[in-house]
C-alpha atoms as a PDB file:
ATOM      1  CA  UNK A   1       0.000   0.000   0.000  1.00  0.00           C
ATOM      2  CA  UNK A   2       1.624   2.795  -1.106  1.00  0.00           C
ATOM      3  CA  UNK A   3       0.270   7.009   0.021  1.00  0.00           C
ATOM      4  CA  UNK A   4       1.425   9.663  -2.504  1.00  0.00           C
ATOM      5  CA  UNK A   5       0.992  13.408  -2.330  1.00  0.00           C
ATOM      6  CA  UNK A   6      -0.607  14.693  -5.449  1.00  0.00           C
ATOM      7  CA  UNK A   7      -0.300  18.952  -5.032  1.00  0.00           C
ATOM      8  CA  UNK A   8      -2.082  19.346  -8.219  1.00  0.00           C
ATOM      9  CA  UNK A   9      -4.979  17.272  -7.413  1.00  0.00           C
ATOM     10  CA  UNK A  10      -8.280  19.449  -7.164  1.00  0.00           C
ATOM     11  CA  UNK A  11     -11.549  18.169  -8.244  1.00  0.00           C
ATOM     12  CA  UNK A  12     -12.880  14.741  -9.309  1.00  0.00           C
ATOM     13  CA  UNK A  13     -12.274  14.930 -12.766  1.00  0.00           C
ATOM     14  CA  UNK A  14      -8.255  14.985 -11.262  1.00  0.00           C
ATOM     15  CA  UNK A  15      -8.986  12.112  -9.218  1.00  0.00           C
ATOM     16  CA  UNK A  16     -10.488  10.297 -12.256  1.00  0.00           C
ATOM     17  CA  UNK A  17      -6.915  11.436 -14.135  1.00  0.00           C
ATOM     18  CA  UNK A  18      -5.123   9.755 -11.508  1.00  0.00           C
ATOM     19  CA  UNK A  19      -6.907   6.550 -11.074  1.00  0.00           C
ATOM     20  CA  UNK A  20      -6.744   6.255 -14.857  1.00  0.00           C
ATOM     21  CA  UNK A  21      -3.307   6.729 -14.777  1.00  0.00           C
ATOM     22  CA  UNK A  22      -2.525   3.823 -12.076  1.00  0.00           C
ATOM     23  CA  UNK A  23      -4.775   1.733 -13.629  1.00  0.00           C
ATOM     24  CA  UNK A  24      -3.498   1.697 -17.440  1.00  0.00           C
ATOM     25  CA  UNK A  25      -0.279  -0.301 -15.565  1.00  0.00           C
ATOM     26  CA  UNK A  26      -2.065  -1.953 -13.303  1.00  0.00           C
ATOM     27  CA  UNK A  27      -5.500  -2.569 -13.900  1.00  0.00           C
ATOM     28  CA  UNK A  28      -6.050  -4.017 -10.592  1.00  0.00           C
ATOM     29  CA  UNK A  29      -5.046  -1.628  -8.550  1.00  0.00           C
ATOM     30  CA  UNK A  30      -7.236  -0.172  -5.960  1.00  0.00           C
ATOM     31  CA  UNK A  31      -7.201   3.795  -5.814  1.00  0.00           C
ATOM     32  CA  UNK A  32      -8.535   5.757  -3.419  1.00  0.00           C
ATOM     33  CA  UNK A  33      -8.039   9.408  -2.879  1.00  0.00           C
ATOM     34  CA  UNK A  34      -8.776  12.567  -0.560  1.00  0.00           C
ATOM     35  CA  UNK A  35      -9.384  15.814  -2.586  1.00  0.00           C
ATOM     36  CA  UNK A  36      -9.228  18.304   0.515  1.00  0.00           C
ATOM     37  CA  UNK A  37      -5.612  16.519   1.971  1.00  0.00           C
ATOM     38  CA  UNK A  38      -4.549  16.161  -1.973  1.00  0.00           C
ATOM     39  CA  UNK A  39      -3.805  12.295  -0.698  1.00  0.00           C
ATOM     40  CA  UNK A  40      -4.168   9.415  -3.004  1.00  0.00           C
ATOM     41  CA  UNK A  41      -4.005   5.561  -1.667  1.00  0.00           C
ATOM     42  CA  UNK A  42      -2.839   3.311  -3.592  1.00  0.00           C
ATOM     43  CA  UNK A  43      -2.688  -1.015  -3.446  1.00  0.00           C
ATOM     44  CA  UNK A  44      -1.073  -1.732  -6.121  1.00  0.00           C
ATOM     45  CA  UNK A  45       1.377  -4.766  -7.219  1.00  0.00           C
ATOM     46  CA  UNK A  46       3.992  -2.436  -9.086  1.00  0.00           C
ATOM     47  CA  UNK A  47       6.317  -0.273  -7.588  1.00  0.00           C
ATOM     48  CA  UNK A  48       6.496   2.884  -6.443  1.00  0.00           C
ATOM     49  CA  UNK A  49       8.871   4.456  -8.835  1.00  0.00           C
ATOM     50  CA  UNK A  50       6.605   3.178 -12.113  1.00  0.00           C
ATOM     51  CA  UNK A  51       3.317   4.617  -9.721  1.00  0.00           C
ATOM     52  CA  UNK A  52       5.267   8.016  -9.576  1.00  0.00           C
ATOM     53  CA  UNK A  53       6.236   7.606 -13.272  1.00  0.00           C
ATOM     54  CA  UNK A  54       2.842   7.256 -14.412  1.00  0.00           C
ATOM     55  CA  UNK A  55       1.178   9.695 -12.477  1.00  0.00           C
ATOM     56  CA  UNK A  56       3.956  12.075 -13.328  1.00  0.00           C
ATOM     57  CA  UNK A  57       3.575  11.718 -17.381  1.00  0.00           C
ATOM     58  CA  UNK A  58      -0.230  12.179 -16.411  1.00  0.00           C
ATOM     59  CA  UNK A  59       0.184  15.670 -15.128  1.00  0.00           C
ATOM     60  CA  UNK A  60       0.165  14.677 -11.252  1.00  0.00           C
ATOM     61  CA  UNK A  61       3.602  15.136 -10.097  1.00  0.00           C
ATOM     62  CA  UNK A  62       3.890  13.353  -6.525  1.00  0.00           C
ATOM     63  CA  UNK A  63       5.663  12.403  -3.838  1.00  0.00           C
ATOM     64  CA  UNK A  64       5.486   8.904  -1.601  1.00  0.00           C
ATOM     65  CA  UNK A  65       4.514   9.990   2.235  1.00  0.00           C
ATOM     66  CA  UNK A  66       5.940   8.150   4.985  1.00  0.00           C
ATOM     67  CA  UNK A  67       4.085   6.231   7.542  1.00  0.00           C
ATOM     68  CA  UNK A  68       3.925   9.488   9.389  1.00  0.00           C
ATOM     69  CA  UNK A  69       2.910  11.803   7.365  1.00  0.00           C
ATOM     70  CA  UNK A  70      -1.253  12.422   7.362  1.00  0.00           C
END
């Protein structure tokens, strides 16, 4: 389970950008995300340098959070 920080992540169409862009390399993955804390949760088999990747060609530059990071 990985928790990114997604800045530019504002309204649901931008969640719907994000999810799409997890899910094109891996379609199972489960995305969930938090529009007010710009959060998105991610279970996901791949990695978290092709997650980054991915989200970063979409537009959604982000950054992994640490376990203690809210």
């Amino acid at each position: 389970m990985y928790r990114f920080h997604v800045p530019d992540m504002t309204c649901g169409g931008c969640l719907r950008s994000v999810r799409q862009a997890i899910q094109r390399i891996d379609p199972q993955a489960q995305v969930d995300g938090d529009l007010e804390s710009h959060v998105v949760t991610v279970a996901s088999s791949q990695g978290e340098a092709l997650l980054l990747s991915a989200l970063d060609k979409a537009g959604f530059p982000a950054r992994l959070l640490s376990q203690h990071e809210a």
